[in-house]
C-alpha atoms as a PDB file:
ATOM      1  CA  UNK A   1      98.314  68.672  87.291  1.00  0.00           C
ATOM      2  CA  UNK A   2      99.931  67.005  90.548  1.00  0.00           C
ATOM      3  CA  UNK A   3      99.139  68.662  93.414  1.00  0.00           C
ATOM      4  CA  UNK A   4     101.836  68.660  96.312  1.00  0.00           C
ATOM      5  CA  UNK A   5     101.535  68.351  99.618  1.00  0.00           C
ATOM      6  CA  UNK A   6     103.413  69.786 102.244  1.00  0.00           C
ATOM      7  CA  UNK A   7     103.558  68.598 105.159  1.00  0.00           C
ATOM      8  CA  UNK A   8     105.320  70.431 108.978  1.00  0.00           C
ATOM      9  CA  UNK A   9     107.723  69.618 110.902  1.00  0.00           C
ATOM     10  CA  UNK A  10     108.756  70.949 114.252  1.00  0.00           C
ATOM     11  CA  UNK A  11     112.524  70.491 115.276  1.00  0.00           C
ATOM     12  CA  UNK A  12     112.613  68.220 118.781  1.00  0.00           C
ATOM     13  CA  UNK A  13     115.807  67.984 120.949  1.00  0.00           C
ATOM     14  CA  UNK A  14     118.846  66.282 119.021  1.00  0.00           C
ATOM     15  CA  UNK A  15     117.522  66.637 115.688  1.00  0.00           C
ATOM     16  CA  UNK A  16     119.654  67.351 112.605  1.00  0.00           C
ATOM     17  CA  UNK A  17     118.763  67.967 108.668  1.00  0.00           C
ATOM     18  CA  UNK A  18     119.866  64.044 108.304  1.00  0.00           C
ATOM     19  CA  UNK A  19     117.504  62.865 110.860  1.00  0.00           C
ATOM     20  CA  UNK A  20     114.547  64.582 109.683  1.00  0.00           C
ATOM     21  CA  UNK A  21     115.277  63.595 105.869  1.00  0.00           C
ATOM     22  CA  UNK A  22     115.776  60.132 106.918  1.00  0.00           C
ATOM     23  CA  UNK A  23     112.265  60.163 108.770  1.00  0.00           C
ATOM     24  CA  UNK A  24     110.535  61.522 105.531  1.00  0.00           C
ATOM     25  CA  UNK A  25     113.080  59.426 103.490  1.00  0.00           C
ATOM     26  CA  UNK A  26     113.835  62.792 101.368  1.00  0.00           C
ATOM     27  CA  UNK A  27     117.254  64.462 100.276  1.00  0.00           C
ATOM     28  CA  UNK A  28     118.546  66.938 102.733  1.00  0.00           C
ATOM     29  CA  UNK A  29     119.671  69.614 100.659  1.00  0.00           C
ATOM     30  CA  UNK A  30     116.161  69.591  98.950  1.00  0.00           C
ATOM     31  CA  UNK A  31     114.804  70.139 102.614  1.00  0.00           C
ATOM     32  CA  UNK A  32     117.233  73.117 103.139  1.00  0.00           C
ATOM     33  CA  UNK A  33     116.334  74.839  99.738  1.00  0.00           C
ATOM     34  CA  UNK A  34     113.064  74.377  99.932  1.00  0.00           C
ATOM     35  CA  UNK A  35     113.078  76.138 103.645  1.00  0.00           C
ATOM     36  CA  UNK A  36     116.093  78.549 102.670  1.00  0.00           C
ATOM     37  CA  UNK A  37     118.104  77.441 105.316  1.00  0.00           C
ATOM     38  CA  UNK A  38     121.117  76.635 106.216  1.00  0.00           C
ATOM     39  CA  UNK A  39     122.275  72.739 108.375  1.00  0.00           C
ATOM     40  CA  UNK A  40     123.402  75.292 111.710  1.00  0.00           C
ATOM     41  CA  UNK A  41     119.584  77.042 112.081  1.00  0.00           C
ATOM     42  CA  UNK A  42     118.238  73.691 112.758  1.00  0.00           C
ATOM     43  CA  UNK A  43     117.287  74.649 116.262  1.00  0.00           C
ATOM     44  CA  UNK A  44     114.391  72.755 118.981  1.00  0.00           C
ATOM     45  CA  UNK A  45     110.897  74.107 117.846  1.00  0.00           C
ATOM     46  CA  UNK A  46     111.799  75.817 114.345  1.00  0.00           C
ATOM     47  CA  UNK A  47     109.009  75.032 111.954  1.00  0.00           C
ATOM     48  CA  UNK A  48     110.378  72.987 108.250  1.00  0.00           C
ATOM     49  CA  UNK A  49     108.172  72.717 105.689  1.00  0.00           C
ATOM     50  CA  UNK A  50     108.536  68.985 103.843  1.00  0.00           C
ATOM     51  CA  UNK A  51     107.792  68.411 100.273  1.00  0.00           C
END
């Protein structure tokens, strides 16, 4: 069985959902389903989880 890891991310200043997929080089709409989110409550200091 793979295990996953999941690994946190805390929103800085001027980040956006493209930004922070580009960082972890993953798909932004699997970010935002995976955190049940939507691209406008990206806000400084709210907690993602990354898979």
């Amino acid at each position: 069985m793979k295990k996953e890891l999941n690994e946190i991310y805390i929103v800085k200043q001027d980040d956006t959902i493209t930004t922070i997929a580009k960082k972890y080089n993953k798909n932004e709409i699997s970010i935002l389903i995976s955190n049940s989110i939507l691209p406008s409550m990206i806000k400084k200091g709210y907690v993602l989880y990354i898979k």
